[in-house]
C-alpha atoms as a PDB file:
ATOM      1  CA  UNK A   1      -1.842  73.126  57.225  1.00  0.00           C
ATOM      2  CA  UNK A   2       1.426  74.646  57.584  1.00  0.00           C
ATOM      3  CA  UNK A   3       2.780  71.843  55.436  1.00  0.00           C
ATOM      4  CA  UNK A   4       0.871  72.414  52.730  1.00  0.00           C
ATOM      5  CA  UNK A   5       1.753  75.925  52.840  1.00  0.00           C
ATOM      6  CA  UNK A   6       5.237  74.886  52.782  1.00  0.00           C
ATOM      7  CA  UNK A   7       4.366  72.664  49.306  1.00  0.00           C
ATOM      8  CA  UNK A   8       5.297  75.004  46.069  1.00  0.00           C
ATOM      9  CA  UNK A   9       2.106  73.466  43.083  1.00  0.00           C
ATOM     10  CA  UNK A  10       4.792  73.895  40.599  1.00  0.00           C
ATOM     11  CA  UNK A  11       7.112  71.524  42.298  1.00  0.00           C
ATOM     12  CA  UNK A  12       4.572  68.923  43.051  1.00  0.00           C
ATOM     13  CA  UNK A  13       2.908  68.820  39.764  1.00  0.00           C
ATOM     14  CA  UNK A  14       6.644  68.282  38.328  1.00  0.00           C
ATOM     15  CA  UNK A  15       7.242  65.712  40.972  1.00  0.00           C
ATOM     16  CA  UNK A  16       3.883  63.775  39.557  1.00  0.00           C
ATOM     17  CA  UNK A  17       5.162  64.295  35.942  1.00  0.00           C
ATOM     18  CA  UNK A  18       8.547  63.070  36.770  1.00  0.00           C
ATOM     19  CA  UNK A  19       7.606  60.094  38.494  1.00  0.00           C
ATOM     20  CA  UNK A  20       5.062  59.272  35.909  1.00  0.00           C
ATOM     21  CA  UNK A  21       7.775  59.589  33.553  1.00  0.00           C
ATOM     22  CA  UNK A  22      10.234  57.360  35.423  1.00  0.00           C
ATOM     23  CA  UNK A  23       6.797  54.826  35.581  1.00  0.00           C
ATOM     24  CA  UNK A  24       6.098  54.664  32.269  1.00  0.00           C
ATOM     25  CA  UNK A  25       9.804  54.130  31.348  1.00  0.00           C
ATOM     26  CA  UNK A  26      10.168  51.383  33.912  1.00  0.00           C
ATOM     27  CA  UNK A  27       7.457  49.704  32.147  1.00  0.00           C
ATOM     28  CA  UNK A  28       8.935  50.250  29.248  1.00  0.00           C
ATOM     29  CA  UNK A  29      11.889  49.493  29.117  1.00  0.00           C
ATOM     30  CA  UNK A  30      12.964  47.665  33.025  1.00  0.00           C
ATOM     31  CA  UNK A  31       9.633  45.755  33.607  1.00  0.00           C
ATOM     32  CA  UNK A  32       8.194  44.374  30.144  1.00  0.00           C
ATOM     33  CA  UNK A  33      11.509  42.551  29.144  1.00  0.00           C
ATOM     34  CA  UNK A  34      11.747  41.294  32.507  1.00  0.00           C
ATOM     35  CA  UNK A  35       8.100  40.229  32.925  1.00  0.00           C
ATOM     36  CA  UNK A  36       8.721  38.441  29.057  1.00  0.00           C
ATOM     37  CA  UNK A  37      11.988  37.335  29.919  1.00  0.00           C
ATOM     38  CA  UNK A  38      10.604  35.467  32.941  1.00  0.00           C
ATOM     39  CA  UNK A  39       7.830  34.375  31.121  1.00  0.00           C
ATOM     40  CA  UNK A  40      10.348  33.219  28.520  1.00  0.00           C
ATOM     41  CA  UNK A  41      12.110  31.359  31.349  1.00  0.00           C
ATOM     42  CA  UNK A  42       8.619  30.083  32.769  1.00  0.00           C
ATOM     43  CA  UNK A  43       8.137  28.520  29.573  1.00  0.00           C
ATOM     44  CA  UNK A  44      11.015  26.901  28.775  1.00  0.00           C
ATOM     45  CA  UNK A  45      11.568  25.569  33.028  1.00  0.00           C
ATOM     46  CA  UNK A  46       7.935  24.281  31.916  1.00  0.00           C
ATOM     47  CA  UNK A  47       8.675  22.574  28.512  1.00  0.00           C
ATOM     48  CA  UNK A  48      11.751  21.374  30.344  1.00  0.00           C
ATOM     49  CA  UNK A  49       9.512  19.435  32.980  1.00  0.00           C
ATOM     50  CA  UNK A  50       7.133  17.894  30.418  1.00  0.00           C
ATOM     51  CA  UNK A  51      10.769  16.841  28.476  1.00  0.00           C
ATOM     52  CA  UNK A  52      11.518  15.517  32.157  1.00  0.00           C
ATOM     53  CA  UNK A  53       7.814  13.840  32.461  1.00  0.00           C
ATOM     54  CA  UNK A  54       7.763  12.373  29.409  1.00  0.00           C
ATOM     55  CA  UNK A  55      11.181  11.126  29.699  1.00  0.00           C
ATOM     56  CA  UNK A  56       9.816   8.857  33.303  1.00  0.00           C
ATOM     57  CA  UNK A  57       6.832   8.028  31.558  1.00  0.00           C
ATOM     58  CA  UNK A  58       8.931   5.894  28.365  1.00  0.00           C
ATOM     59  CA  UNK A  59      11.348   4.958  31.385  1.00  0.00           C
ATOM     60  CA  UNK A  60       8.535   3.346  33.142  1.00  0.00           C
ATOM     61  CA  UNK A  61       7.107   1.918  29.864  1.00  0.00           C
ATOM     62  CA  UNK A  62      10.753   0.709  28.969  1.00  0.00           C
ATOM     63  CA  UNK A  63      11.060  -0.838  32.379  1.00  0.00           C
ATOM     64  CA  UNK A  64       7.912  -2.813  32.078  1.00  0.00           C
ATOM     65  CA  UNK A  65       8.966  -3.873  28.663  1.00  0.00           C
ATOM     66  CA  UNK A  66      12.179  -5.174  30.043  1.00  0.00           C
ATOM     67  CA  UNK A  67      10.279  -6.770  32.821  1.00  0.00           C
ATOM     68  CA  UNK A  68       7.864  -8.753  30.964  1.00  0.00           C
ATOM     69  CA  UNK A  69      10.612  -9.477  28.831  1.00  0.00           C
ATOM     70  CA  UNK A  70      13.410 -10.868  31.297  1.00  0.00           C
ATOM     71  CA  UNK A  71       9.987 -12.635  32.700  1.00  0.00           C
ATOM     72  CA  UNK A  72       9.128 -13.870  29.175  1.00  0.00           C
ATOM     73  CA  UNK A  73      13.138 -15.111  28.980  1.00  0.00           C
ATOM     74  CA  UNK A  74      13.246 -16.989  32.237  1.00  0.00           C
ATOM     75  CA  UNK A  75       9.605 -18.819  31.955  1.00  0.00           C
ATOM     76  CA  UNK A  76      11.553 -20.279  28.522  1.00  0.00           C
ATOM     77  CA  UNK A  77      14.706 -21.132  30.559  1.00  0.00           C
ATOM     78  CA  UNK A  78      12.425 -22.854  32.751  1.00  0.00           C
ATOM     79  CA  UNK A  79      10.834 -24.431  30.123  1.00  0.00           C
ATOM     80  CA  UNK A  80      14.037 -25.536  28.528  1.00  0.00           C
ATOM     81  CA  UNK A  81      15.355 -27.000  31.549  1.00  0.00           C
ATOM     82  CA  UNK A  82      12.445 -28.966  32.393  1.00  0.00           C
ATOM     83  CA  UNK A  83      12.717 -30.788  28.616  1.00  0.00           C
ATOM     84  CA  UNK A  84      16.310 -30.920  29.210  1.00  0.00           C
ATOM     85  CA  UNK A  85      15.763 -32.705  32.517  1.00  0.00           C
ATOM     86  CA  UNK A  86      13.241 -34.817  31.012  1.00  0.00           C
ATOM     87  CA  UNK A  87      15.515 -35.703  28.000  1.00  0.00           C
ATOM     88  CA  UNK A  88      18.451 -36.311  30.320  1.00  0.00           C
ATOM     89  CA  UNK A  89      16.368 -38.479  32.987  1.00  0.00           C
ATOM     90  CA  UNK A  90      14.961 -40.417  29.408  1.00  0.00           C
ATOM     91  CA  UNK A  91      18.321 -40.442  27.891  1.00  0.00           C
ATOM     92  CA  UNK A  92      19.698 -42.253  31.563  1.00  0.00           C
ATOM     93  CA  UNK A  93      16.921 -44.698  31.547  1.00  0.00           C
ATOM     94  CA  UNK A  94      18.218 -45.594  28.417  1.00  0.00           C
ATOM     95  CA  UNK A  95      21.555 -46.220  29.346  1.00  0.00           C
ATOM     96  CA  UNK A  96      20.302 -48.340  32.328  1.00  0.00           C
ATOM     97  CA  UNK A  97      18.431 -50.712  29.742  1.00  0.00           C
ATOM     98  CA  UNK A  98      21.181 -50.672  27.412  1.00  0.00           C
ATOM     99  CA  UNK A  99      23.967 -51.610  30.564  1.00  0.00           C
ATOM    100  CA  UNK A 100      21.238 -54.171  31.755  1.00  0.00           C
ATOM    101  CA  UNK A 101      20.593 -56.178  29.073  1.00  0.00           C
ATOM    102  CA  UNK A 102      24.728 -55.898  28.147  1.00  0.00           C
ATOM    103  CA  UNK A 103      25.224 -57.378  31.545  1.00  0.00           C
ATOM    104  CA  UNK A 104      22.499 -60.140  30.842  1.00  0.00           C
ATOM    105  CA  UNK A 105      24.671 -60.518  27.819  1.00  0.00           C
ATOM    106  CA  UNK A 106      27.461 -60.714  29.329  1.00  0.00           C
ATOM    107  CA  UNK A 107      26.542 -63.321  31.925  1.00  0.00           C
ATOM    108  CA  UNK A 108      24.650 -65.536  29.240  1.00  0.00           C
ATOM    109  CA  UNK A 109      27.963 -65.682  27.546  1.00  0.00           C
ATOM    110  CA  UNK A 110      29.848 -67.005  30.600  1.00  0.00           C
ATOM    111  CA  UNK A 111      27.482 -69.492  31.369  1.00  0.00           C
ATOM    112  CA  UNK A 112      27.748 -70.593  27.994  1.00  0.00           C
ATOM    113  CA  UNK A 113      31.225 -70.399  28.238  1.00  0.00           C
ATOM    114  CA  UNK A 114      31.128 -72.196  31.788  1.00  0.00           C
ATOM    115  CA  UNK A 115      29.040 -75.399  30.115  1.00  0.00           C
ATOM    116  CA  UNK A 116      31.410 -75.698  27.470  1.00  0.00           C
ATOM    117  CA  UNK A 117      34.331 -75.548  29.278  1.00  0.00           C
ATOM    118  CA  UNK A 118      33.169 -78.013  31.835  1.00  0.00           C
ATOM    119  CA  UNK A 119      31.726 -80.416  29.149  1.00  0.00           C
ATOM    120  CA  UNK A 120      35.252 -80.159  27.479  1.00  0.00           C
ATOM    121  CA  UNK A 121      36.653 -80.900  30.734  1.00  0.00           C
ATOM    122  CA  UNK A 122      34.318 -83.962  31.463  1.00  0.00           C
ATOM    123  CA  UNK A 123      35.182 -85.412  28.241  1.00  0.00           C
ATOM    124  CA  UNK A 124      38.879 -84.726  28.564  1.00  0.00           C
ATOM    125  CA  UNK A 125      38.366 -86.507  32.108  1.00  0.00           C
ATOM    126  CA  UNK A 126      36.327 -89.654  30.264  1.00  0.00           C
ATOM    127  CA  UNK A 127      39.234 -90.171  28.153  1.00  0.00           C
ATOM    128  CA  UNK A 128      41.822 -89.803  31.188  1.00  0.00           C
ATOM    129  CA  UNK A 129      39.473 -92.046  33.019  1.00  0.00           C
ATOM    130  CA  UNK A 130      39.651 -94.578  29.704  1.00  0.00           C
ATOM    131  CA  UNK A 131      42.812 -94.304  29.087  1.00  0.00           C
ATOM    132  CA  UNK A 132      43.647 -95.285  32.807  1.00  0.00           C
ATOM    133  CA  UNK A 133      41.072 -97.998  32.566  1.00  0.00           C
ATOM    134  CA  UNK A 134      42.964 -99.654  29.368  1.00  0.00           C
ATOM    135  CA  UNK A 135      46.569 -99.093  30.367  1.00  0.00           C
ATOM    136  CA  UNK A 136      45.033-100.759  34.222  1.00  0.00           C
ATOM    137  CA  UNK A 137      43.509-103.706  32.094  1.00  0.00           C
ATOM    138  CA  UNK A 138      46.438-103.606  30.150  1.00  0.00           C
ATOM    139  CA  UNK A 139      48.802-104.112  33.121  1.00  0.00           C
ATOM    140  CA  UNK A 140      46.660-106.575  34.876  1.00  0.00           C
ATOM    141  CA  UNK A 141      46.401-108.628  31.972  1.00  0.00           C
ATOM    142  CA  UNK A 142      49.778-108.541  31.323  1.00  0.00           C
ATOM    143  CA  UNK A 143      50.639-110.028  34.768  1.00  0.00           C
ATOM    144  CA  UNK A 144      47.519-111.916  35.485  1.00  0.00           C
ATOM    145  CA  UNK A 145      48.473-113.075  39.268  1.00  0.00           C
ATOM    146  CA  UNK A 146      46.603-112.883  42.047  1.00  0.00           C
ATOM    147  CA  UNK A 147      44.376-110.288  44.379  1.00  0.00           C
ATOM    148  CA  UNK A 148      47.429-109.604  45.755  1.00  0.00           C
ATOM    149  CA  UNK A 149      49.201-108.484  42.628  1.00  0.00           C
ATOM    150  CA  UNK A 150      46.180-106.592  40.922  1.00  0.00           C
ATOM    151  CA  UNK A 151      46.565-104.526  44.275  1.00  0.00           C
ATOM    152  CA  UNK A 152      50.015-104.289  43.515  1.00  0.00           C
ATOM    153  CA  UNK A 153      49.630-103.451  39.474  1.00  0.00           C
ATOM    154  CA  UNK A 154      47.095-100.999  40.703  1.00  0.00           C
ATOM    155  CA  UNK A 155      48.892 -98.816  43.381  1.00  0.00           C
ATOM    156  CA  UNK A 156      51.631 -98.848  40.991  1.00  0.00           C
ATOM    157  CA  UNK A 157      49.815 -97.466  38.318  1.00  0.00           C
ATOM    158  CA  UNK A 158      48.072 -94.695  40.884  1.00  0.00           C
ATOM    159  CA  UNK A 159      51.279 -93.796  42.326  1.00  0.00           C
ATOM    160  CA  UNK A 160      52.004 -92.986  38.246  1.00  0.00           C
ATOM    161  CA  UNK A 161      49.224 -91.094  37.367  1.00  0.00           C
ATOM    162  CA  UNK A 162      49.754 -89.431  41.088  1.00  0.00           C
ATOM    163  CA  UNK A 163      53.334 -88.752  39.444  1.00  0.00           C
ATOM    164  CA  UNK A 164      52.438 -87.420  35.830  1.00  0.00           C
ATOM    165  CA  UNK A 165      49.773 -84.356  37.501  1.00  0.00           C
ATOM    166  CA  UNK A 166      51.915 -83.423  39.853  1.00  0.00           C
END
């Protein structure tokens, strides 16, 4: 009780006043531009994440694009490179007929080439042979003798053809 003695009415009731003044100008002019301004700030830190959110949303979106794209791209590559295989491997088959049947070619016209030079060369012997026979006949008629001299006539003439290819 001695306290309250000690407490002037006057002073308290201009205490109360006072501090209801310094309140209401708090509110005023400290605490409403700071509540606002951190709304203000709530706001925009807000409008700032959906910017963020929306931005990893069309990232995502742009990364599946890109993904079923560069999937789209290599299933062609694929697909290109299987008809290019399949071209090449036709285009090689070709070239394996093609060198074939040159080859066949090629060997047809040596045998050809083969008969007619050895039928050339038979006939070129049949008129060797002939003209051997005649130029033998020739000589043996010539010196019509005996067995003993057609032996001769003959070696002679062999040792002369023997001469004339060597």
């Amino acid at each position: 009780m001695e306290l309250l003695k000690l407490l002037n009415a006057n002073l308290v009731v201009a205490q109360i006043i006072c501090f209801l003044c310094v309140l209401w100008l708090l509110k005023r002019f400290l605490w409403k531009p700071t509540f606002t301004m951190l709304e203000e700030r709530k706001a925009r830190i807000q409008a700032e994440f959906k910017v963020l959110e929306d931005a990893k949303k069309d990232a995502a979106d742009l990364k599946k694009q890109y993904e079923a794209f560069l999937a789209k791209t290599e299933e062609a590559a694929m697909k290109r490179l299987k008809e290019i295989e399949s071209t090449g491997e036709v285009r090689a088959q070709e070239i394996r007929e093609r060198a074939r049947s040159e080859a066949e070619r090629i060997v047809e016209e040596a045998r050809k080439e083969i008969s007619f030079q050895f039928a050339k060369s038979r006939d070129v012997l049949k008129g060797e042979i002939v003209d051997m026979v005649i130029k033998l006949t020739e000589s043996m008629i010539q010196e019509k003798l005996s067995f003993e001299g057609d032996r001769k006539i003959v070696e002679g003439f062999l040792k002369e053809v023997g001469k004339t290819n060597a």
